[in-house]
N, C-alpha and C. Protein backbone atom coordinates (compact mmCIF):
# COMPACT_ATOMS: atom_id res chain seq x y z
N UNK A 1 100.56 103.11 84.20
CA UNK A 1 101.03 104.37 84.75
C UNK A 1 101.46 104.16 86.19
N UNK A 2 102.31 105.03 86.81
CA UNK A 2 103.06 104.66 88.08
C UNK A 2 101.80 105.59 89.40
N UNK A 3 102.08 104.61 90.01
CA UNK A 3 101.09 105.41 91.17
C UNK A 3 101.33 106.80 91.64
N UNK A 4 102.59 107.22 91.73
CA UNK A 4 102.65 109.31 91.58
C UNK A 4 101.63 109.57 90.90
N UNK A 5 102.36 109.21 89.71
CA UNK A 5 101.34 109.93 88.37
C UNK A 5 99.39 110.29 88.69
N UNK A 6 99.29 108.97 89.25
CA UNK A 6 97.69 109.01 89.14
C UNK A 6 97.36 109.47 90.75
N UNK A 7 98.32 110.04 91.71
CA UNK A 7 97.99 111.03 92.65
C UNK A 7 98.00 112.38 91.90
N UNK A 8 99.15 112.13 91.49
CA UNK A 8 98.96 113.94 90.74
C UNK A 8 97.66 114.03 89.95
N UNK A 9 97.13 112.80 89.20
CA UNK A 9 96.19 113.01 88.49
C UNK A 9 94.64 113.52 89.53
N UNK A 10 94.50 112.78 90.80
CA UNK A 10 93.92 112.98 91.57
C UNK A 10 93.50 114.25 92.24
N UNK A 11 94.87 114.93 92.30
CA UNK A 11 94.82 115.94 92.98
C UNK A 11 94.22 117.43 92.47
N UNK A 12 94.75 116.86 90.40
CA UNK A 12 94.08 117.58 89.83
C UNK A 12 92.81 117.77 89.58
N UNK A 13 92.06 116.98 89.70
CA UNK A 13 90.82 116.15 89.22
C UNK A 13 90.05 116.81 90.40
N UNK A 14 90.16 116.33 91.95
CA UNK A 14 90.01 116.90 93.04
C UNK A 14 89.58 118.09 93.10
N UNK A 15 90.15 119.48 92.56
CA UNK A 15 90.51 120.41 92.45
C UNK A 15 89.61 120.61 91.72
N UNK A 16 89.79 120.47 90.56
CA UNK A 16 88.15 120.54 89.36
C UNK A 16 87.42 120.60 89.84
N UNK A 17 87.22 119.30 90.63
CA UNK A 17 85.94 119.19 90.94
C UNK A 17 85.19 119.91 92.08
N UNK A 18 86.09 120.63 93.09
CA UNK A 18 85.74 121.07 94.15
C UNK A 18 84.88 122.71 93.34
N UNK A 19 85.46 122.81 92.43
CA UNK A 19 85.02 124.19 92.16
C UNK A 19 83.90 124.00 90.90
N UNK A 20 83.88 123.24 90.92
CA UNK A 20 82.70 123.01 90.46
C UNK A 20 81.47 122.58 91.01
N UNK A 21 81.83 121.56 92.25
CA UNK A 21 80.40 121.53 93.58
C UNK A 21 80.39 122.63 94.73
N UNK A 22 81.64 123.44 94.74
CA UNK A 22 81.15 124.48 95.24
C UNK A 22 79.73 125.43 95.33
N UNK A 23 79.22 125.97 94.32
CA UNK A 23 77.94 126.91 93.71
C UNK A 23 77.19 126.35 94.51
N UNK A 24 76.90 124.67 94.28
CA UNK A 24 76.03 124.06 94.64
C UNK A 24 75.06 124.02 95.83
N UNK A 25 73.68 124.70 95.87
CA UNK A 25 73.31 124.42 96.97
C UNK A 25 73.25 125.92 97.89
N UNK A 26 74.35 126.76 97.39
CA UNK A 26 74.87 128.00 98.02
C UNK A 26 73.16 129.03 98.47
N UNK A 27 73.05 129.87 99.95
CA UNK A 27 71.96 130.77 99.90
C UNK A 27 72.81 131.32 100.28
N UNK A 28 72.68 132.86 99.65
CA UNK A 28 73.56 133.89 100.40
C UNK A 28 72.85 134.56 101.75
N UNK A 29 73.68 135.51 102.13
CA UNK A 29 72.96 136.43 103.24
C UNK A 29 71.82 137.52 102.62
N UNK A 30 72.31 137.61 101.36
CA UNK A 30 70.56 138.32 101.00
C UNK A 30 69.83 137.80 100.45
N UNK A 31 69.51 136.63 100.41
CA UNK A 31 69.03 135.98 99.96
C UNK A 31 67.94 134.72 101.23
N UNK A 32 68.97 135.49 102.47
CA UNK A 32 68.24 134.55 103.80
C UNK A 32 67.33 135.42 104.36
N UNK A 33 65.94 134.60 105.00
CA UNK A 33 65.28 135.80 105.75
C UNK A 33 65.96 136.72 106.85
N UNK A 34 67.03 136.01 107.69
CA UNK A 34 67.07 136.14 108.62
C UNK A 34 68.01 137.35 108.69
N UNK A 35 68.42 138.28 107.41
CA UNK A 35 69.40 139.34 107.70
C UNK A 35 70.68 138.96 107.05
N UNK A 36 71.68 140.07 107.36
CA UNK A 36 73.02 139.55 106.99
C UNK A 36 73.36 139.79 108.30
N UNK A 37 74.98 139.09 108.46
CA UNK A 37 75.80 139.05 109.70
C UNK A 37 76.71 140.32 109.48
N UNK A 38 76.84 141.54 110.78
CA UNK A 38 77.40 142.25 110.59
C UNK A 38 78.75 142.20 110.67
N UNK A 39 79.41 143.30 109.51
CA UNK A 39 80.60 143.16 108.84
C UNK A 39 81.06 141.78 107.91
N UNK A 40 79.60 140.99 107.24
CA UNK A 40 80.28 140.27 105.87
C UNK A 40 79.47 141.09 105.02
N UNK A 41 79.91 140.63 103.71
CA UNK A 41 79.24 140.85 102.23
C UNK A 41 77.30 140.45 102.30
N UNK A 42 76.33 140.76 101.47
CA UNK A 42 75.59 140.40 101.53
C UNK A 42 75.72 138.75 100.55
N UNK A 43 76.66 138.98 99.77
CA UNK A 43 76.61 137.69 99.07
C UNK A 43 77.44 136.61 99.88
N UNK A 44 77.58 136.54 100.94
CA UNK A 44 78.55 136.01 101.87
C UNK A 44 77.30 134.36 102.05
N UNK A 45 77.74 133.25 101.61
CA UNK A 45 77.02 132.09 102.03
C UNK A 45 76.57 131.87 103.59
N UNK A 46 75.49 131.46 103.40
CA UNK A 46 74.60 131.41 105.05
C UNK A 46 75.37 130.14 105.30
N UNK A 47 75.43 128.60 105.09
CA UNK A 47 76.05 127.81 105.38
C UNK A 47 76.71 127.36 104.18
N UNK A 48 77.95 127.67 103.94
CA UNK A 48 78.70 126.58 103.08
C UNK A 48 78.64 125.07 102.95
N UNK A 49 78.11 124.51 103.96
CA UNK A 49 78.48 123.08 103.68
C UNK A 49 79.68 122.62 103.61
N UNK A 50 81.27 122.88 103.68
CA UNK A 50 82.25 122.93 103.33
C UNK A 50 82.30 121.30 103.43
N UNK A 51 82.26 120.52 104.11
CA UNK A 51 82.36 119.31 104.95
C UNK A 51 82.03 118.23 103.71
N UNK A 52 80.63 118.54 103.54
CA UNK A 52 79.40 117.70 102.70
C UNK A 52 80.27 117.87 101.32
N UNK A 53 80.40 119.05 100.96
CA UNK A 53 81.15 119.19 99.54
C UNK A 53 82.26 119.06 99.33
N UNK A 54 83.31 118.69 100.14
CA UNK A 54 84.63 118.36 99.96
C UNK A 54 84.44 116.81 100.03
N UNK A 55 83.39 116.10 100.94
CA UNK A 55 83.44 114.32 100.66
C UNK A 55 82.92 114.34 99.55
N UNK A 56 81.91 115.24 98.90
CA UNK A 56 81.30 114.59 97.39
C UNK A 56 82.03 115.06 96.28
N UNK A 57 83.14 115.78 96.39
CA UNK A 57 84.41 115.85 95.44
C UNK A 57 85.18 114.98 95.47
N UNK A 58 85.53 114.59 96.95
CA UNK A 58 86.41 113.15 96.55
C UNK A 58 85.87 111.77 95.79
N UNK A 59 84.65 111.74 96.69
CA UNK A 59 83.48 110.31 95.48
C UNK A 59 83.80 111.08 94.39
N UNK A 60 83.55 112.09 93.75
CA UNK A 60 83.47 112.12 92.52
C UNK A 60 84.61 112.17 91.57
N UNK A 61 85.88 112.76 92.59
CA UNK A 61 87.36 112.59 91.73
C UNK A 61 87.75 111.12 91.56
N UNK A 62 87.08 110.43 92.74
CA UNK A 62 87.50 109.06 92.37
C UNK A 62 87.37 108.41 91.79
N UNK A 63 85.85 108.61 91.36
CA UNK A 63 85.22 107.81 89.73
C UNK A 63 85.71 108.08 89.03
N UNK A 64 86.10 109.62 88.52
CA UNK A 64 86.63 110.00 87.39
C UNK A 64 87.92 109.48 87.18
N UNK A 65 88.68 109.11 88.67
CA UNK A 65 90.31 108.62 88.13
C UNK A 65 90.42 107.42 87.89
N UNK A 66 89.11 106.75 88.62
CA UNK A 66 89.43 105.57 88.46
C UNK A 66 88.66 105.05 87.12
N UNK A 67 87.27 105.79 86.42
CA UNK A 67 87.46 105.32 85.14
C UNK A 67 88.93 105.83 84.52
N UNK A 68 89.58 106.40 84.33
CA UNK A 68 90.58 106.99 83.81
C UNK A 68 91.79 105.79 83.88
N UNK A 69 91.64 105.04 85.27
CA UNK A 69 92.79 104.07 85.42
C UNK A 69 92.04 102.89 84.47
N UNK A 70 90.69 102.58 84.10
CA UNK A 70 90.45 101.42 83.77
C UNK A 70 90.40 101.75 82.36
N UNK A 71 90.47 103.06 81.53
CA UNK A 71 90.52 103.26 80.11
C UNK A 71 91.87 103.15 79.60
N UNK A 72 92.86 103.40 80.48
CA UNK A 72 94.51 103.16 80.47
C UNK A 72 94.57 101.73 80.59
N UNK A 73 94.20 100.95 81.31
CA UNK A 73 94.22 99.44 81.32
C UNK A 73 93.42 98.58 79.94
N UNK A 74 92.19 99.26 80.08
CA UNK A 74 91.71 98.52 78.87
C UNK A 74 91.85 98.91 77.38
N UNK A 75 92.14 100.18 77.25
CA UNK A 75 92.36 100.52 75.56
C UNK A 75 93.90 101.56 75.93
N UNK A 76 94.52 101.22 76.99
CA UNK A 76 95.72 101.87 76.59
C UNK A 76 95.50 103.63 76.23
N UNK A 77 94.65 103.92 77.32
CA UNK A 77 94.18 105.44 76.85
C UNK A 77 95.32 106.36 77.77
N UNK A 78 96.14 107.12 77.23
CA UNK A 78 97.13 107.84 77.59
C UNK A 78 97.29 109.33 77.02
N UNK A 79 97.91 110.24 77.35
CA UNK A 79 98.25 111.41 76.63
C UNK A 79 98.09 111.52 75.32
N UNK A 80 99.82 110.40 75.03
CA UNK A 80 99.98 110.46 73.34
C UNK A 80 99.38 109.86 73.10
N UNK A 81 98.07 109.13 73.62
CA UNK A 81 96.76 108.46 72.25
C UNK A 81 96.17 109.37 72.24
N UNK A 82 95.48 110.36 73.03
CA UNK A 82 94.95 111.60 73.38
C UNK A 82 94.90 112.45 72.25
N UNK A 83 96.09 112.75 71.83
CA UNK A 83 96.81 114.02 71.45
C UNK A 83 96.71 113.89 69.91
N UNK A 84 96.84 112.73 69.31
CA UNK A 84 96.56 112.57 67.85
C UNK A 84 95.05 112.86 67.91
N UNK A 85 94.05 113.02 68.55
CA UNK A 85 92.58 113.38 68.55
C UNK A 85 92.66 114.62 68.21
N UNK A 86 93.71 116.01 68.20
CA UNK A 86 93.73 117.19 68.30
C UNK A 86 94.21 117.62 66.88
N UNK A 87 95.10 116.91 66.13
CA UNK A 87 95.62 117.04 65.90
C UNK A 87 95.01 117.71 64.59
């Protein structure tokens, strides 16, 4: 596969994954002793972490692409081999 391809694949993957380690970890403001901050939501996150969880989406998009590059290398795993699985 051409190196575009497996950025785009990245970017998708990336993306997945961010919203999926998002939740993670999350305390809201009612959920903190310390009150909510006036004028947010009570479900408004006390610290996101934004930082911590955007580097452990990239480790983790990267495993995933890069097994993905080594199942394309070693058994030729692509779309159209994919797609006869559905069928």
């Amino acid at each position: 596969m051409q190196t575009l391809t497996f950025a785009a694949i990245y970017f998708v993957v990336w993306w997945l994954c961010l919203f999926i380690v998002l939740p993670f970890g999350v305390k809201t403001q009612h959920e903190d002793d310390d009150g909510s901050v006036l004028g947010t939501t009570e479900s408004a996150p006390v610290r996101p972490m934004l930082v911590r969880k955007a580097l452990i989406t990239t480790v983790v998009a990267g495993v995933v692409v890069g097994l993905l590059y080594w199942a394309n290398g070693q058994f030729g795993l692509n779309i159209e081999a994919v797609s006869h699985w559905f069928e």
